[in-house]
Protein backbone atom coordinates (compact mmCIF):
# COMPACT_ATOMS: atom_id res chain seq x y z
CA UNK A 1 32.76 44.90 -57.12
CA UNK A 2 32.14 46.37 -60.50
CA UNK A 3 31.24 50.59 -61.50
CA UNK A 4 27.63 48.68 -62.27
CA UNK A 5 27.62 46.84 -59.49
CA UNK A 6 28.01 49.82 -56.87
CA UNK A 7 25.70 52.20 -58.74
CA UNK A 8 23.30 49.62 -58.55
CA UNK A 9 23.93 48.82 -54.39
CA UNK A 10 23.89 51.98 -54.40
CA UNK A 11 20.39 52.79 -55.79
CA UNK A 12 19.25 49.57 -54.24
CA UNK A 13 20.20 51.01 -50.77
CA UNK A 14 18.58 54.25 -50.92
CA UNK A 15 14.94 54.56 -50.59
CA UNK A 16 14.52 56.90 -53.36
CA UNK A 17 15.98 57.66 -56.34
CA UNK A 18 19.66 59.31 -55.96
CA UNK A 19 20.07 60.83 -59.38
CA UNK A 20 16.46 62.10 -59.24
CA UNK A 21 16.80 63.52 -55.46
CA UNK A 22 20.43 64.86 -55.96
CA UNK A 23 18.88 67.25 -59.21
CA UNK A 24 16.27 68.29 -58.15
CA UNK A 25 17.31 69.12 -54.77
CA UNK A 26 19.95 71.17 -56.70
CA UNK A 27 17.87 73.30 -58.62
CA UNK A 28 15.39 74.02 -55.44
CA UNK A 29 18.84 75.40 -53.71
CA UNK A 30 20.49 77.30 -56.76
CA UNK A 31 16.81 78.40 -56.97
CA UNK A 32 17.08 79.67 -53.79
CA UNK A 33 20.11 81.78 -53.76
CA UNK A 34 19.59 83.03 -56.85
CA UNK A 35 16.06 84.38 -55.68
CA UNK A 36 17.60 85.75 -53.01
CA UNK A 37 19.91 87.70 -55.07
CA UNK A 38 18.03 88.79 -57.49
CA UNK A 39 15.08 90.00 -55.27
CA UNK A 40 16.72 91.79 -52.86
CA UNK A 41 16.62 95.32 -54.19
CA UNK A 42 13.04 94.97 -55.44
CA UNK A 43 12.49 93.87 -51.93
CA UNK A 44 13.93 96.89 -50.19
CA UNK A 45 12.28 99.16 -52.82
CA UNK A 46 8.37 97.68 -52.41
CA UNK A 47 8.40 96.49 -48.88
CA UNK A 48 11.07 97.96 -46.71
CA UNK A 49 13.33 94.81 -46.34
CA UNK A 50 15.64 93.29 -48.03
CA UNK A 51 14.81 89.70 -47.88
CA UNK A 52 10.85 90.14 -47.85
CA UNK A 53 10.47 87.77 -51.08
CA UNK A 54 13.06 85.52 -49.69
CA UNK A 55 11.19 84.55 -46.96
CA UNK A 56 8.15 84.44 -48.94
CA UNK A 57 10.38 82.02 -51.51
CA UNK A 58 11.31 79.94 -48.18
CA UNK A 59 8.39 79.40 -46.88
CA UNK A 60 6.84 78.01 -50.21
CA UNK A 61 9.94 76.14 -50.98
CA UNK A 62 8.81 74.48 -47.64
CA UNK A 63 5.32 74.08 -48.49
CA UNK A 64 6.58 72.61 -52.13
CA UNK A 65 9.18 70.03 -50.87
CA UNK A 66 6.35 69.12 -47.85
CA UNK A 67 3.55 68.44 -50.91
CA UNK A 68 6.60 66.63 -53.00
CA UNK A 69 7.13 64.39 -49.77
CA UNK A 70 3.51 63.60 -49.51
CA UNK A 71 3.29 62.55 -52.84
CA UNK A 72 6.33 60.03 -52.65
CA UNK A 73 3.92 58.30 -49.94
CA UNK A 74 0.59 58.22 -51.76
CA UNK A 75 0.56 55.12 -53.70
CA UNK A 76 -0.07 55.04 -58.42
CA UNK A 77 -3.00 53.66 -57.61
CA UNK A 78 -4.39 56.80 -55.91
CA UNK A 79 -3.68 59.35 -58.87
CA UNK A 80 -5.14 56.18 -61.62
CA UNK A 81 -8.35 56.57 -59.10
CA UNK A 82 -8.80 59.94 -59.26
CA UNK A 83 -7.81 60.99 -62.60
CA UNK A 84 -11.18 61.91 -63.81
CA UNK A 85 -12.30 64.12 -60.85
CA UNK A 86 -8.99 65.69 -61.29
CA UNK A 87 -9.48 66.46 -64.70
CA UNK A 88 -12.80 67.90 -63.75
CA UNK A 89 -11.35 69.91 -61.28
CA UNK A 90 -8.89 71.52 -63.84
CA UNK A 91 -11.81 72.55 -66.03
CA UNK A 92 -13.72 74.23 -63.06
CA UNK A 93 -10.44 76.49 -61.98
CA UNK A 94 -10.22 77.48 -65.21
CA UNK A 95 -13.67 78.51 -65.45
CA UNK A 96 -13.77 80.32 -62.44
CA UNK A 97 -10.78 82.91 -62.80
CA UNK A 98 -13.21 83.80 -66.39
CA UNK A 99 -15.94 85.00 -63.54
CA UNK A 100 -16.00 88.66 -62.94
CA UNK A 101 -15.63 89.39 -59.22
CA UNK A 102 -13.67 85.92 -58.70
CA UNK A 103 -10.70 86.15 -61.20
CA UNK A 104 -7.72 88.29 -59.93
CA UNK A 105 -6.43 90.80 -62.77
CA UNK A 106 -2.58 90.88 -63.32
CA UNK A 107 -0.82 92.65 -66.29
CA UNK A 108 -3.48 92.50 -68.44
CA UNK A 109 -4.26 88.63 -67.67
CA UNK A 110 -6.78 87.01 -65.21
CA UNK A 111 -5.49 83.86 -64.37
CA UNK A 112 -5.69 84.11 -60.39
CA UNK A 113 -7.78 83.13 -57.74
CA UNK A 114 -7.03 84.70 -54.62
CA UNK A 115 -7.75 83.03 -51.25
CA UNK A 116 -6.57 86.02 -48.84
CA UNK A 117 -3.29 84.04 -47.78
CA UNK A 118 -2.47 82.68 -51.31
CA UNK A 119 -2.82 83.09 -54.61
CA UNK A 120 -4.01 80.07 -56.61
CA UNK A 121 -3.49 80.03 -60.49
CA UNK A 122 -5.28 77.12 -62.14
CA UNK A 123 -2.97 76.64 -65.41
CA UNK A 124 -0.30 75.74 -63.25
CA UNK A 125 -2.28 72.81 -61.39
CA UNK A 126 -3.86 71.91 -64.79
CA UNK A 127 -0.40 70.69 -65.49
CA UNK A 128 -0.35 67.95 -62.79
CA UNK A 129 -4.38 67.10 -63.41
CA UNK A 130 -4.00 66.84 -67.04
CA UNK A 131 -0.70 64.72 -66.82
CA UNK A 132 -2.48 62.17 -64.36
CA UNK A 133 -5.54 62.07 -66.58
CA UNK A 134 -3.73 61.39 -69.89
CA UNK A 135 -1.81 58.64 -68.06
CA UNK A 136 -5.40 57.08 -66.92
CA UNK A 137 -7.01 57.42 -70.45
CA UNK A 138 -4.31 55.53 -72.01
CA UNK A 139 -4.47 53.01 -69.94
CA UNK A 140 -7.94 52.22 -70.49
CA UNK A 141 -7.59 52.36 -74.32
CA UNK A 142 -4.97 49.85 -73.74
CA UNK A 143 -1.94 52.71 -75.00
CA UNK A 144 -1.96 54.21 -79.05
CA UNK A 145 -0.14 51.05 -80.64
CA UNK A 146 -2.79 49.63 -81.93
CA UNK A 147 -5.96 52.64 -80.96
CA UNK A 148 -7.68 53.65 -84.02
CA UNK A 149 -8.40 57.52 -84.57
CA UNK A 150 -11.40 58.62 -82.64
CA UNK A 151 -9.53 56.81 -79.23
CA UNK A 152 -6.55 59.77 -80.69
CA UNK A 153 -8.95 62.72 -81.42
CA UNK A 154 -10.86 61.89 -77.83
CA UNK A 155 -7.88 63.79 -75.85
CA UNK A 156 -7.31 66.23 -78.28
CA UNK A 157 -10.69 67.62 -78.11
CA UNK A 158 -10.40 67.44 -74.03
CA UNK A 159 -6.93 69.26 -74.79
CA UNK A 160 -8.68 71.77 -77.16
CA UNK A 161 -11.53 72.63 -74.65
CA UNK A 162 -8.47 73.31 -71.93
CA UNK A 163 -6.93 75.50 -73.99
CA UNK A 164 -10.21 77.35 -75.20
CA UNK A 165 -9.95 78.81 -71.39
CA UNK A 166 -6.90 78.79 -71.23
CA UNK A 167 -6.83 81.74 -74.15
CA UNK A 168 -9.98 83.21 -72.71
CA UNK A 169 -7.44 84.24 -69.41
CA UNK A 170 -5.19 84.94 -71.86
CA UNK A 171 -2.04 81.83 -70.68
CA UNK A 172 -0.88 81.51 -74.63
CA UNK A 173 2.88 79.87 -72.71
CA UNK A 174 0.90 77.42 -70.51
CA UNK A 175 -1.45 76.44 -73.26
CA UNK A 176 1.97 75.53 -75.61
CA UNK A 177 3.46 73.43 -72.64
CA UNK A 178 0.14 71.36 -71.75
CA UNK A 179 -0.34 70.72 -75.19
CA UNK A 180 3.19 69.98 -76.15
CA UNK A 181 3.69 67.77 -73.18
CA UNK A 182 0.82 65.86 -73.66
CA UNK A 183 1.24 65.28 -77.71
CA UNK A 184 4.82 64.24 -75.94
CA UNK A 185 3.40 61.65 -73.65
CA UNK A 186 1.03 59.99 -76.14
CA UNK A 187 3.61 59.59 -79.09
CA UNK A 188 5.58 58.03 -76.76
CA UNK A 189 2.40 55.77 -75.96
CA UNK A 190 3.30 54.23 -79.75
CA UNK A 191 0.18 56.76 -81.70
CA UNK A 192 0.87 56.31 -85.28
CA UNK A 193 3.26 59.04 -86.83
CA UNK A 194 0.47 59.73 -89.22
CA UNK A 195 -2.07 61.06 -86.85
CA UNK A 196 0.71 64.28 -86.20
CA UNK A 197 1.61 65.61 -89.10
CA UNK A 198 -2.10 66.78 -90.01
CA UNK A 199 -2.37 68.28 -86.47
CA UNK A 200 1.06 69.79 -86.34
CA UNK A 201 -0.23 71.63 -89.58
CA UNK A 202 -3.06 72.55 -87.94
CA UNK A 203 -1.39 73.50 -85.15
CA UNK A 204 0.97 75.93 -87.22
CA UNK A 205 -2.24 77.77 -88.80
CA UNK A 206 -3.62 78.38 -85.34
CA UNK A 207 -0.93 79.63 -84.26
CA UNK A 208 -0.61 82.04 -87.09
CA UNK A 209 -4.17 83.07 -86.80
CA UNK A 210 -4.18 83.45 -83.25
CA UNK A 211 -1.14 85.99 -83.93
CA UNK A 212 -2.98 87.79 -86.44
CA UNK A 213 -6.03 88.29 -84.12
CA UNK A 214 -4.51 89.76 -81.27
CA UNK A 215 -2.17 92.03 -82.38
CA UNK A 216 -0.02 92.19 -79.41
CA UNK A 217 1.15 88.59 -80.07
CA UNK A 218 2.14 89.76 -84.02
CA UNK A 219 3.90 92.66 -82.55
CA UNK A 220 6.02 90.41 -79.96
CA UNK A 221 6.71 88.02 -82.91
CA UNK A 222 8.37 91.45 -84.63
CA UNK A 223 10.20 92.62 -81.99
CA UNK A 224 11.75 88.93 -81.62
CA UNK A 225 12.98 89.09 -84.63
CA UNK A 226 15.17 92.26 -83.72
CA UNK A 227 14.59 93.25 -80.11
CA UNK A 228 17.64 95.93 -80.85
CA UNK A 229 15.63 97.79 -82.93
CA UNK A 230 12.90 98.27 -79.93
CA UNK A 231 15.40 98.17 -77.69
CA UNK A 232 13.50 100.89 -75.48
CA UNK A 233 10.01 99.64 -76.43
CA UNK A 234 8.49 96.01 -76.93
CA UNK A 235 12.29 94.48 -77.11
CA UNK A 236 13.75 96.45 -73.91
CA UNK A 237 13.26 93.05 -71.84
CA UNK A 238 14.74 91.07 -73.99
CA UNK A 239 17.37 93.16 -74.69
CA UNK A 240 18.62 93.63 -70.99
CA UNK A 241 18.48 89.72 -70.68
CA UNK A 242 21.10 89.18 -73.35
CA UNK A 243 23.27 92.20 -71.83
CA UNK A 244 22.98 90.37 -68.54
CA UNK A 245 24.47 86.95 -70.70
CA UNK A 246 27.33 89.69 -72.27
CA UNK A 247 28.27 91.25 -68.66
CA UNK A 248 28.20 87.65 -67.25
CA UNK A 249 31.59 86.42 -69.98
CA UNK A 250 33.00 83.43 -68.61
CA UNK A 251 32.89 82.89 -65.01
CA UNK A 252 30.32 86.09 -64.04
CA UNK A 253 30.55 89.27 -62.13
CA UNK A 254 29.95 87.44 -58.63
CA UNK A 255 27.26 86.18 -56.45
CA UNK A 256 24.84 89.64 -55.56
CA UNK A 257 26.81 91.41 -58.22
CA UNK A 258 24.28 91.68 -61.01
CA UNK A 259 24.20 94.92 -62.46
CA UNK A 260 20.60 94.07 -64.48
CA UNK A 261 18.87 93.16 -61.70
CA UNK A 262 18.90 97.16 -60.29
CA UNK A 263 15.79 97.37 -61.62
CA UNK A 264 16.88 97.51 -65.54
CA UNK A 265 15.39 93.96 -66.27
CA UNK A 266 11.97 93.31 -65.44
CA UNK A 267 11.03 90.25 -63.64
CA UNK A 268 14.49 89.18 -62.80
CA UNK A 269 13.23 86.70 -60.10
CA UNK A 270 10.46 85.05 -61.47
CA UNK A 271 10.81 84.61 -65.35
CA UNK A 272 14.01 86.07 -66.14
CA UNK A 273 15.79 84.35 -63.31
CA UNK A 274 18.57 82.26 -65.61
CA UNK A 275 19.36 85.81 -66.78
CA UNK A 276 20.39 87.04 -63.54
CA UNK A 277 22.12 83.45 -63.34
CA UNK A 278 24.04 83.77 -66.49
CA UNK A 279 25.20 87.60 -65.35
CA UNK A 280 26.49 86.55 -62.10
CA UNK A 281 27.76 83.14 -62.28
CA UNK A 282 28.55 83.22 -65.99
CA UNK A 283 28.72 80.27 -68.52
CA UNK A 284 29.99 78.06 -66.06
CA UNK A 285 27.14 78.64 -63.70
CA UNK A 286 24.50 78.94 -66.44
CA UNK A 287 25.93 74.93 -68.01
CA UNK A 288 25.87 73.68 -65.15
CA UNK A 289 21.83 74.71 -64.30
CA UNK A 290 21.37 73.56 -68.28
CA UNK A 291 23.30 69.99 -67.40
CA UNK A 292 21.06 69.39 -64.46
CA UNK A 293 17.78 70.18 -66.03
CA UNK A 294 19.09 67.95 -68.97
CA UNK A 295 20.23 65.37 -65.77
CA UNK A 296 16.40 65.44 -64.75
CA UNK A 297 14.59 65.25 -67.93
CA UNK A 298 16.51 61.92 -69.18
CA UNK A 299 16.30 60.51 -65.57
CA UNK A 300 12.47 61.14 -65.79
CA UNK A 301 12.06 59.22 -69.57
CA UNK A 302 14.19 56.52 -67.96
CA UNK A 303 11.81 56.27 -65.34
CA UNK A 304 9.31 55.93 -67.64
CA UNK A 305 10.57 53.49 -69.95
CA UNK A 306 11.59 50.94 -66.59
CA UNK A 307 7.78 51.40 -65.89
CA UNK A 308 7.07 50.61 -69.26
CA UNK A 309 9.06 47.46 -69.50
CA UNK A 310 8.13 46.42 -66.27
CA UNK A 311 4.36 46.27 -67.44
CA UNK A 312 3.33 49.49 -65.42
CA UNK A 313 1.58 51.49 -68.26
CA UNK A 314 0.20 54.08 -65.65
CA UNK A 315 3.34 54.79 -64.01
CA UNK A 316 5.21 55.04 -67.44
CA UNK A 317 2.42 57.43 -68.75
CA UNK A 318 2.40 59.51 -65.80
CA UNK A 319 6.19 59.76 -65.23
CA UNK A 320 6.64 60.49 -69.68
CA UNK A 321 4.01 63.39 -68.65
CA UNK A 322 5.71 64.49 -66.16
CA UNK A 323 8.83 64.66 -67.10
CA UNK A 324 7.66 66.34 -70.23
CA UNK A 325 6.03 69.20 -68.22
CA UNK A 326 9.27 69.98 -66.62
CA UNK A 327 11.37 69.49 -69.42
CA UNK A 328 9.24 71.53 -72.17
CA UNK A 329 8.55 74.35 -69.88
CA UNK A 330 12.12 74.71 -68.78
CA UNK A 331 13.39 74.92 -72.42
CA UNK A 332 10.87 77.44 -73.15
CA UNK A 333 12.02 79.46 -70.15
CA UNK A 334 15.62 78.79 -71.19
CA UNK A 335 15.26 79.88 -74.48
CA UNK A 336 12.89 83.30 -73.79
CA UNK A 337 16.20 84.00 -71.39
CA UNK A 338 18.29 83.49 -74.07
CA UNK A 339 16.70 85.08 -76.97
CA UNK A 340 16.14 82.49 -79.35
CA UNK A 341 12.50 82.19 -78.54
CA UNK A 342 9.81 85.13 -78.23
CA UNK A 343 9.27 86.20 -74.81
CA UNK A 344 6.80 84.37 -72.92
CA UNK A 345 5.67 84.82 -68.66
CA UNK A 346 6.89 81.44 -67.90
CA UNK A 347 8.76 79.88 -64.55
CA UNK A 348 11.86 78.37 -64.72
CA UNK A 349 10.39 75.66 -62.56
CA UNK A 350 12.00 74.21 -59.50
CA UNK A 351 14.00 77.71 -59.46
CA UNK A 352 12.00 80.68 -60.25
CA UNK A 353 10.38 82.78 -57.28
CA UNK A 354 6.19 81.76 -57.13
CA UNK A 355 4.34 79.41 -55.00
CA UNK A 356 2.06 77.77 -57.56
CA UNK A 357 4.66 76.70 -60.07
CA UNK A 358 7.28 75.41 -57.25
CA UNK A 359 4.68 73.67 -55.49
CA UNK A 360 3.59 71.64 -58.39
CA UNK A 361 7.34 71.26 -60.30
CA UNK A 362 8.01 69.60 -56.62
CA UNK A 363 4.97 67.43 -56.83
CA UNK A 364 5.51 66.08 -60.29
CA UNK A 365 9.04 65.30 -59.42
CA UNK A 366 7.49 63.40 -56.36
CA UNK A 367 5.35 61.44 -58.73
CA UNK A 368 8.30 60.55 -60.30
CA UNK A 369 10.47 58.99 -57.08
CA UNK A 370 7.31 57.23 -56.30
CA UNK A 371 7.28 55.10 -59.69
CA UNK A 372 10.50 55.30 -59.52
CA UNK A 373 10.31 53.74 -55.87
CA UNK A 374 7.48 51.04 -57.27
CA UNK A 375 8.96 50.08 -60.05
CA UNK A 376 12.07 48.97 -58.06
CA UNK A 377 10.16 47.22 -55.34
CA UNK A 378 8.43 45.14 -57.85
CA UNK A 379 11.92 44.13 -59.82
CA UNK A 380 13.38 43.58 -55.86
CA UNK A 381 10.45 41.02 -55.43
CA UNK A 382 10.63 39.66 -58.80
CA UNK A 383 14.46 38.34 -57.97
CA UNK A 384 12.87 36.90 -54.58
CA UNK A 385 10.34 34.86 -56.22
């Protein structure tokens, strides 16, 4: 039997995808140490034990992989039903966190509705509703080969009415991966090249106006451009992230022996998790969580293009989205952590400590095994016939 030949008896004997399971079930775990190590003291400081956000980590780790396991069961044809409602759903959580009395303040942002037990933040499920609705849309307009411009500028404006509220909370990182992700997903639907360039100019002077406008976005964009020289004011995060990459040399200090997580870098188990990575398993440990993340975001536009070839335009459209969701969002994460992009509050997802963002990184990569899973079944009963 041949190298193909196994990989594909392989793939063929497993219900779902191996190289898509085997990632992301990687990243949840290395999430989950690495939580655990870098919350512990913040733990023991705020709530008397030491593994207080562990547990809370665990159980919505279980919740996540649970909802990711649903998923895999609910058939395409479920999310092509509902993309609509889902869309309008998106809008509504958006709207409501803008309500006085409903909206739960955090550092200066309002993007949380709070049910008691949990803590729901509609950007992050906006993610999943908007990729399932932009997979819909282009089906109906038959993809962007041959669409003219107002079937182009229809999403936009839905996109550009999204991120209206999402600026009102204020979410500037979420609004760059939606809108990233999505411009992703419908290039790769075939739009012509010369509907972008006009909107990535316009894109540029918005961007540049909105950092005029609020000056707190201008002054991060000059303290990114040498955090050293506010190393104890607007740069001091950034700053103790890249000491965290220096301590961490080659092979790191050692599991639980981060020096930067005692309380000298902010957020060290949510946003600035890969620092704490990089300082205690070193460059070997922080290219090897790069490699998998790279692992998953090919696998996913693989996906994708099978669907596409195997005349599944919804499943393509929805597994391009969300792959692109994952992908963007960890490279902004990844390079925030690494300096060469201004800091932003984002999740590394499938790693970082938060329920919302876990739950649905673990339910877009379910949407994924389950075209994944569909596409197969329909090549397996192609062969029969």
């Amino acid at each position: 039997m041949t190298g193909n030949a196994r990989v594909k008896s392989v793939r063929e004997g497993f219900p779902l995808d191996p190289v898509m399971c085997t990632t992301a079930l990687l990243l949840l775990l290395v999430g989950l140490v690495m939580v655990a190590s870098a919350s512990i003291e913040m733990s023991a400081r705020n709530y008397g034990n030491p593994f207080h956000l562990l547990f809370k980590h665990a159980v919505y780790l279980g919740i996540s992989v649970s909802a990711g396991a649903l998923v895999i069961g609910l058939p395409m044809k479920f999310w092509q039903k509902v993309d609509v409602p889902l869309l309008l759903l998106g809008f509504a959580l958006l709207a409501l966190v803008l309500i006085p009395g409903v909206g739960r303040e955090v550092n200066g942002s309002v993007r949380w509705i709070s049910l008691g037990f949990f803590t729901i933040q509609g950007s992050e499920f906006l993610k999943l509703f908007i990729v399932v609705y932009i997979a819909g849309y282009l089906v109906r307009v038959g993809g962007m080969e041959q669409a003219d411009l107002r079937s182009f500028v229809k999403p936009l404006a839905i996109l550009l009415g999204l991120i209206f509220l999402l600026m009102g909370q204020p979410d500037f990182g979420a609004s760059v991966v939606i809108m990233t992700s999505i411009l992703g997903v419908i290039f790769l639907a075939g739009a012509p090249i010369r509907y972008f360039m006009p909107l990535l100019v316009g894109c540029i002077g918005a961007g540049g106006l909105l950092a005029v406008l609020q000056p707190y976005r201008l002054a991060r964009l000059t303290v990114f451009t040498d955090p050293w020289e506010y190393q104890y004011e607007g740069g001091y995060q950034l700053t103790q992230a890249l000491i965290a990459f220096g301590r961490g040399d080659l092979f790191g200090l050692g599991l639980g022996n981060s020096i930067q997580k005692l309380f000298f870098l902010p957020e060290a188990h949510t946003d600035f998790l890969f620092s704490i990575l990089a300082e205690e398993l070193g460059l070997v440990g922080a290219t090897l969580v790069i490699s998998l993340f790279c692992m998953l975001i090919l696998r996913a536009l693989w996906i994708g293009k099978t669907a596409q070839e195997g005349g599944k335009p919804f499943h393509a459209y929805a597994a391009y989205g969300a792959g692109l969701m994952l992908g963007v969002q960890a490279c902004i994460n990844l390079g925030v952590n690494l300096g060469v992009l201004p800091t932003k509050g984002l999740t590394l997802p499938l790693m970082s400590y938060g329920g919302n963002s876990l739950i649905v990184s673990c339910v877009l990569v379910g949407i994924l095994l389950r075209v994944e899973y569909e596409c197969r079944n329909e090549q397996r009963r192609s062969r029969a016939r």
